[in-house]
C-alpha atoms as a PDB file:
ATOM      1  CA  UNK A   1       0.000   0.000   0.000  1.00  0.00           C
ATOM      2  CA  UNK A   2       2.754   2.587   0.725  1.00  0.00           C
ATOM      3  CA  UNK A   3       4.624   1.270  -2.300  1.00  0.00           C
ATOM      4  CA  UNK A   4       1.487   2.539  -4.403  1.00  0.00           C
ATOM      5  CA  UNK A   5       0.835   6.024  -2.750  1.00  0.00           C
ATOM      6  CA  UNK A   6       4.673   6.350  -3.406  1.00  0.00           C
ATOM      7  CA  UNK A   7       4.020   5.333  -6.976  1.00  0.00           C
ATOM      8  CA  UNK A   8       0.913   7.692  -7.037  1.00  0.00           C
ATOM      9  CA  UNK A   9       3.199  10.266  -5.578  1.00  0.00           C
ATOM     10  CA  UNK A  10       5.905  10.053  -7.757  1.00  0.00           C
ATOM     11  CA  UNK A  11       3.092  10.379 -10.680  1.00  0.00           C
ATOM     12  CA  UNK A  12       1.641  13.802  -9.234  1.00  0.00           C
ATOM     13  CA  UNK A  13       5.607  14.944  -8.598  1.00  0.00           C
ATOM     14  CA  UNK A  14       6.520  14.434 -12.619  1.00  0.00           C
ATOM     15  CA  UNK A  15       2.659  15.335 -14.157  1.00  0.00           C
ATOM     16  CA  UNK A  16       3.538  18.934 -11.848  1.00  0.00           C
ATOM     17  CA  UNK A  17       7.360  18.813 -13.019  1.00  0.00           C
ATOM     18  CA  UNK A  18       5.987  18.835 -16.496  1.00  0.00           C
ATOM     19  CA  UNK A  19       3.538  21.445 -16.720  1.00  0.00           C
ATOM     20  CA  UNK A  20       5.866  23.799 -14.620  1.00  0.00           C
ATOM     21  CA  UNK A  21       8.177  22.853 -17.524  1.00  0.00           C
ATOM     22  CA  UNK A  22       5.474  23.475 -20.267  1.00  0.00           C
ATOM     23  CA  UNK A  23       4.129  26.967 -17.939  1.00  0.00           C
ATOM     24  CA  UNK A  24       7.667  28.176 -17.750  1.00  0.00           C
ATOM     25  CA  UNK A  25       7.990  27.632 -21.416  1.00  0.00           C
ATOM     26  CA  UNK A  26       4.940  29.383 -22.570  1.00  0.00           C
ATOM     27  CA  UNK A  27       5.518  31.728 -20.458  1.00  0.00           C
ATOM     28  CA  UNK A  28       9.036  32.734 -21.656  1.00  0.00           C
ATOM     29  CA  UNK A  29       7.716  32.766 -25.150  1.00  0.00           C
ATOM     30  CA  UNK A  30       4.719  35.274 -24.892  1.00  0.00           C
ATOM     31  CA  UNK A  31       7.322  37.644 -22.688  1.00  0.00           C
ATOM     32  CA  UNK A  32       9.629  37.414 -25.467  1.00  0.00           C
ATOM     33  CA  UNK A  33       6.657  38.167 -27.975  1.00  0.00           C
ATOM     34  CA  UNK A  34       5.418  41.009 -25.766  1.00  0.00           C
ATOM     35  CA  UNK A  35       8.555  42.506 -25.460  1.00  0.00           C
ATOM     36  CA  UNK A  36       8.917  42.475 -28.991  1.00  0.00           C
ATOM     37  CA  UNK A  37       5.828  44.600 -29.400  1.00  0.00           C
ATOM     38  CA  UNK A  38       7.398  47.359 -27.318  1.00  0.00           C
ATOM     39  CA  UNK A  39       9.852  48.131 -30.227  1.00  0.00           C
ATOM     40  CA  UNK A  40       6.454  48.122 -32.553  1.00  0.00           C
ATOM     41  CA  UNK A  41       4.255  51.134 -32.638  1.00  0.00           C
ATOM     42  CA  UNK A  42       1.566  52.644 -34.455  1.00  0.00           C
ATOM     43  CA  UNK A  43       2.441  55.000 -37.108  1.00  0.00           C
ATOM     44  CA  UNK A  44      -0.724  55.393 -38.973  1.00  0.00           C
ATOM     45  CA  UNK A  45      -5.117  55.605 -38.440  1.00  0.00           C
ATOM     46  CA  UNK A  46      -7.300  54.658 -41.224  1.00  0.00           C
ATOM     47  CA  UNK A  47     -10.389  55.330 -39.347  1.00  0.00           C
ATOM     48  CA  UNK A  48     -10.168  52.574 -36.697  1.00  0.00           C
ATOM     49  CA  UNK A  49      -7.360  50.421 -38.521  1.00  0.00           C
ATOM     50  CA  UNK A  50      -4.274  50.512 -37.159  1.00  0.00           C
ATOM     51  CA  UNK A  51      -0.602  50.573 -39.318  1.00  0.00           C
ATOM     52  CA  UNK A  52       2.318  49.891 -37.272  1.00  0.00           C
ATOM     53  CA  UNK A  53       6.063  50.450 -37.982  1.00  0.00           C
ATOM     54  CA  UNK A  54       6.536  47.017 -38.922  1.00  0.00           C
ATOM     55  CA  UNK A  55       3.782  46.533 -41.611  1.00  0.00           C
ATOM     56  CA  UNK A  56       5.409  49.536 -43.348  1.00  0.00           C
ATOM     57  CA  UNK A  57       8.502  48.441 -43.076  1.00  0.00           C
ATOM     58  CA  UNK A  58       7.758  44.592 -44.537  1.00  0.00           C
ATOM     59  CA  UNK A  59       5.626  46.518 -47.382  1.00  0.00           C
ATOM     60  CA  UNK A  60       8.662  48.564 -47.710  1.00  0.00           C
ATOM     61  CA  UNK A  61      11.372  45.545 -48.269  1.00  0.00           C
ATOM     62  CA  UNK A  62       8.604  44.078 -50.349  1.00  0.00           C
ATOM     63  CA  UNK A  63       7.766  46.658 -52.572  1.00  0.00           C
ATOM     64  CA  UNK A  64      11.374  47.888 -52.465  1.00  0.00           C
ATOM     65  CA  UNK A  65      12.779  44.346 -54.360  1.00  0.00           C
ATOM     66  CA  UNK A  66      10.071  45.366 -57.531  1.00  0.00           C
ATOM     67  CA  UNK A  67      10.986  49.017 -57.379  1.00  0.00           C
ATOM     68  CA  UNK A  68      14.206  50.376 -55.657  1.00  0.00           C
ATOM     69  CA  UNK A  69      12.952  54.144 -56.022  1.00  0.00           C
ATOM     70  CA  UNK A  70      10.053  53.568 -53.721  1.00  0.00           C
ATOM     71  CA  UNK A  71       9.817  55.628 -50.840  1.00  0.00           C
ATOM     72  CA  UNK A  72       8.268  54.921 -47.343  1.00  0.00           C
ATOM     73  CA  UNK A  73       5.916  57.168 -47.812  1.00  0.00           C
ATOM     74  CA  UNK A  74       4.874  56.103 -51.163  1.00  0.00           C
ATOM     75  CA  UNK A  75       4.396  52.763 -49.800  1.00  0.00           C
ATOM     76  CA  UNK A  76       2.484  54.415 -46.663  1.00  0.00           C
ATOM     77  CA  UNK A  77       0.310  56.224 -48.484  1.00  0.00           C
ATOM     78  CA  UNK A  78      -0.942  52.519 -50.973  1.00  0.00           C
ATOM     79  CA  UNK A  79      -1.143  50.661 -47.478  1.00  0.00           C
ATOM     80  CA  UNK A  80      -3.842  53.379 -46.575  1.00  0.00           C
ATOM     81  CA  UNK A  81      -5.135  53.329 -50.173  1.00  0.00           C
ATOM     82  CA  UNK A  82      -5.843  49.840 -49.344  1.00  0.00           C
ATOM     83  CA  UNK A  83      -7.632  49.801 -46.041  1.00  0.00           C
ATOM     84  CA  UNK A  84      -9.877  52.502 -47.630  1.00  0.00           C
ATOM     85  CA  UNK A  85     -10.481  50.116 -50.605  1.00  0.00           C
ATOM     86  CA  UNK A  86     -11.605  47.572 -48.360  1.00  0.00           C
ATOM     87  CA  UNK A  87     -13.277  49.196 -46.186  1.00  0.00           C
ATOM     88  CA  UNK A  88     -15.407  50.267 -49.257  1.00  0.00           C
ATOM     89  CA  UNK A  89     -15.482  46.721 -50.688  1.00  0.00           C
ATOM     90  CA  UNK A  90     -17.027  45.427 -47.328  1.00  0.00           C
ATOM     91  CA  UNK A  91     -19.952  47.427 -47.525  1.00  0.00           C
ATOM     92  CA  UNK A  92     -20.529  46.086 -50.766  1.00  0.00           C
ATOM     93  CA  UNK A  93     -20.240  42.590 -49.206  1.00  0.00           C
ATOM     94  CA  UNK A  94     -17.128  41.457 -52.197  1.00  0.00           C
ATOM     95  CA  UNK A  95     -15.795  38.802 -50.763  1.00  0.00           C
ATOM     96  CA  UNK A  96     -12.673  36.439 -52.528  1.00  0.00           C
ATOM     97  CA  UNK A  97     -10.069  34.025 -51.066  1.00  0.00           C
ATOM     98  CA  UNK A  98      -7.503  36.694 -50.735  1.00  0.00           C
ATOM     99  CA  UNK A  99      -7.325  40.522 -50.148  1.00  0.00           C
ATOM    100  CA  UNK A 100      -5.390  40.969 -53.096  1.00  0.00           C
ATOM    101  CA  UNK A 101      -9.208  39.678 -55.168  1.00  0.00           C
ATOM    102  CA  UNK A 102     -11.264  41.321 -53.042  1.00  0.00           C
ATOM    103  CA  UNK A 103      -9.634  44.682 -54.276  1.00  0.00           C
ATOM    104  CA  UNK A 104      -9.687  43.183 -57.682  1.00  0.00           C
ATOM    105  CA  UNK A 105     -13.603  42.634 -57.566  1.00  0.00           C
ATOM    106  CA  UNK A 106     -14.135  45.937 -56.281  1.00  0.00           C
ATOM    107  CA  UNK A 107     -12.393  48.076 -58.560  1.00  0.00           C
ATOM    108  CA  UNK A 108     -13.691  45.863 -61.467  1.00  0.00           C
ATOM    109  CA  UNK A 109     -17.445  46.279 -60.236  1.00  0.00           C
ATOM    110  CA  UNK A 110     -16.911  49.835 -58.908  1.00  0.00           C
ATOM    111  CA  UNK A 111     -14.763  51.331 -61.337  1.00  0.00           C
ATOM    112  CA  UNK A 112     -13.968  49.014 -64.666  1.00  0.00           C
ATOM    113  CA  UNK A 113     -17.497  48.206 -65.503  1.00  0.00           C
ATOM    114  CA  UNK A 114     -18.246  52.012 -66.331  1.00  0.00           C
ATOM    115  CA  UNK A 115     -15.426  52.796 -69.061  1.00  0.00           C
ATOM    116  CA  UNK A 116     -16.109  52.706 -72.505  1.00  0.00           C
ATOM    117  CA  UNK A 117     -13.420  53.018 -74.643  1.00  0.00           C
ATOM    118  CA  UNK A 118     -14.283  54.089 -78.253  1.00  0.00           C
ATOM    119  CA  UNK A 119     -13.310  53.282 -81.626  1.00  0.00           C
ATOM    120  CA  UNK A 120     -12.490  57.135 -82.747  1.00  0.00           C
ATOM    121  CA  UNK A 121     -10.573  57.092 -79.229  1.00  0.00           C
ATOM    122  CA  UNK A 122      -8.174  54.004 -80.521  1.00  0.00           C
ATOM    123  CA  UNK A 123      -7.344  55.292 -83.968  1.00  0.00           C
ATOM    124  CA  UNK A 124      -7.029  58.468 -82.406  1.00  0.00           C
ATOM    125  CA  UNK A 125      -4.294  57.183 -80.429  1.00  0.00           C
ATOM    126  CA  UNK A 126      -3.087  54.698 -83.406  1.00  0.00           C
ATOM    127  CA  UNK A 127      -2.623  57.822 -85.417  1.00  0.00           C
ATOM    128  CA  UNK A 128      -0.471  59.994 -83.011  1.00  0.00           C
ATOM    129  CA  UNK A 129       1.553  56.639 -81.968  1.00  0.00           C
ATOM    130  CA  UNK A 130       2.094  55.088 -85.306  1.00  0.00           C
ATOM    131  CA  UNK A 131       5.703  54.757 -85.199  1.00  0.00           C
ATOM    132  CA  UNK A 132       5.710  53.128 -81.828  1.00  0.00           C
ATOM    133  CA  UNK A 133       3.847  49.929 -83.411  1.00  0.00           C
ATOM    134  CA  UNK A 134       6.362  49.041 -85.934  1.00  0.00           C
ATOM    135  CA  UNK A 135       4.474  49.001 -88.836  1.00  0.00           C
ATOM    136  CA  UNK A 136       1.901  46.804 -87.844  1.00  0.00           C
ATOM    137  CA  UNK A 137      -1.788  47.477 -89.008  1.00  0.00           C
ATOM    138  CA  UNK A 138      -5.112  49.137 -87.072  1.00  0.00           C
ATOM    139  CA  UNK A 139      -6.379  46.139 -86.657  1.00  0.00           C
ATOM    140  CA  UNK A 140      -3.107  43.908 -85.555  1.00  0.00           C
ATOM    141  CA  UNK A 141      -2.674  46.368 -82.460  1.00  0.00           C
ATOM    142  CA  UNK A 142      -6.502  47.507 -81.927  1.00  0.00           C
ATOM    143  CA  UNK A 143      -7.302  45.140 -78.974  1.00  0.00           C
ATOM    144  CA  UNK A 144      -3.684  46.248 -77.377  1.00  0.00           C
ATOM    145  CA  UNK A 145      -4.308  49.942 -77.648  1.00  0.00           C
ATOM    146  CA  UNK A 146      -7.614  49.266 -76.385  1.00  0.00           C
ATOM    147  CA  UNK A 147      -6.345  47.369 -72.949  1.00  0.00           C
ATOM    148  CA  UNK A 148      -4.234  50.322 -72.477  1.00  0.00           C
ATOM    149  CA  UNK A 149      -6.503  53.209 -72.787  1.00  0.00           C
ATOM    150  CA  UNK A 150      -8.762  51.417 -70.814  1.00  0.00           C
ATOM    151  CA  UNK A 151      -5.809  50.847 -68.063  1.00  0.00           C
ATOM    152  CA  UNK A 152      -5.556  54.490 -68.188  1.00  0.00           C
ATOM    153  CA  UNK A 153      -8.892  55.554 -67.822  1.00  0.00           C
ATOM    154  CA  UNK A 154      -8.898  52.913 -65.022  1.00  0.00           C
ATOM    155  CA  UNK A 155      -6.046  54.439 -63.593  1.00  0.00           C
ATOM    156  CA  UNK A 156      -7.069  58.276 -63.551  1.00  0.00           C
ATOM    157  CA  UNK A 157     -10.550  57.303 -62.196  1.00  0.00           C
ATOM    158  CA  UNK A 158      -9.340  54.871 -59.179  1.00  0.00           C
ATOM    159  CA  UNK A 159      -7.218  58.473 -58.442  1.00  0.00           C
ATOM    160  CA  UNK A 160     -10.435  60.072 -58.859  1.00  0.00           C
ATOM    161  CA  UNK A 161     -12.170  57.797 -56.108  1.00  0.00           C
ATOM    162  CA  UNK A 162      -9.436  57.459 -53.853  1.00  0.00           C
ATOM    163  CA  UNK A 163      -8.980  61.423 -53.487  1.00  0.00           C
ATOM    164  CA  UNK A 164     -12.834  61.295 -52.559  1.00  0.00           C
ATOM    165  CA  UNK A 165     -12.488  58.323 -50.166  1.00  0.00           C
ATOM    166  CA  UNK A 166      -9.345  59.917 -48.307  1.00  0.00           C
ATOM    167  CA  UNK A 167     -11.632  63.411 -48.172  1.00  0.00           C
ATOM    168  CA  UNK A 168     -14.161  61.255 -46.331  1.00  0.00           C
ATOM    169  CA  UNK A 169     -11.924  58.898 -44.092  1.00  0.00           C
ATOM    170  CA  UNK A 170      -9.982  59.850 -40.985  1.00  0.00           C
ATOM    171  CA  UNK A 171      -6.742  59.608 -41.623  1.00  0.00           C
ATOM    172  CA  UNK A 172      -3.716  60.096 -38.938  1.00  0.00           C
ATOM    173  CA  UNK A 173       0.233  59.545 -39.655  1.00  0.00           C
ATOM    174  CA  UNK A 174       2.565  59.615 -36.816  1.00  0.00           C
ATOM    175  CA  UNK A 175       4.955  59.100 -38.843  1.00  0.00           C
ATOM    176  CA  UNK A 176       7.950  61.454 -40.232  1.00  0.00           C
ATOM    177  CA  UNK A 177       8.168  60.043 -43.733  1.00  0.00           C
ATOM    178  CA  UNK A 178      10.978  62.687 -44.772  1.00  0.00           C
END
């Protein structure tokens, strides 16, 4: 009988050994995480979203590999671009697998599906850009000049939108991006 309550014992002694083990283990990595976050801080509002230093600064060595004239604040200012995007897409309930979609769907719905680009407009531009297609004909290049005027017009109007999206968000930088 003693020999069991020793055994029993012995039992309680290693399951408590173990989680102290486990306990002092977890506990050592959220204080490391934590401690982390103190060198983290918030550098930007988009209305209730918060940017921190360190989601610029991935963006940054991100974008910075595709274009090494970016700036931070260039990069700053497309991370707000895209809360505000979403934020918009949401109340339009667009949903996709990933972010990068959802903005897709949006802009496509929002923005794409109301430019019309005409035939005078692509001869028009054929014309004045004649040398720049190498002698190929109207009709060789049509569907590629169309594609890019229609990129354009994409382009100027998402400006368009954004500049009247930023007038209506709350927007904060804490940030010196000189």
């Amino acid at each position: 009988m003693l020999t069991g309550m020793i055994e029993m014992l012995m039992r309680v002694m290693k399951s408590f050994m173990i989680f102290f083990l486990f306990f002092s283990l977890h506990a050592l990595c959220f204080k490391g995480d934590s401690h982390a976050a103190l060198y983290d801080r918030v550098i930007a509002f988009v209305d209730d979203h918060a940017i921190t230093l360190s989601e610029l600064e991935e963006n940054y060595k991100n974008t910075n590999i595709l274009s090494r004239s970016v700036t931070h604040e260039e990069v700053l200012n497309t991370m707000i671009n895209r809360v505000i995007l979403l934020k918009e897409a949401k109340k339009y309930r667009i949903e996709a697998p990933t972010i990068d979609e959802v903005l897709k769907e949006y802009i496509d719905l929002k923005i794409r599906a109301f430019i019309r680009v005409n035939d005078a407009d692509i001869e028009k531009f054929y014309n004045a850009n004649r040398q720049n297609f190498q002698g190929r004909d109207y009709e060789d290049v049509r569907d590629e000049i169309d594609m890019f005027l229609t990129e354009k017009e994409l382009n100027e109007r998402l400006k368009v939108t954004l500049n009247e999206l930023r007038k209506k968000t709350y927007i904060r930088i804490y940030l010196d991006t000189e």
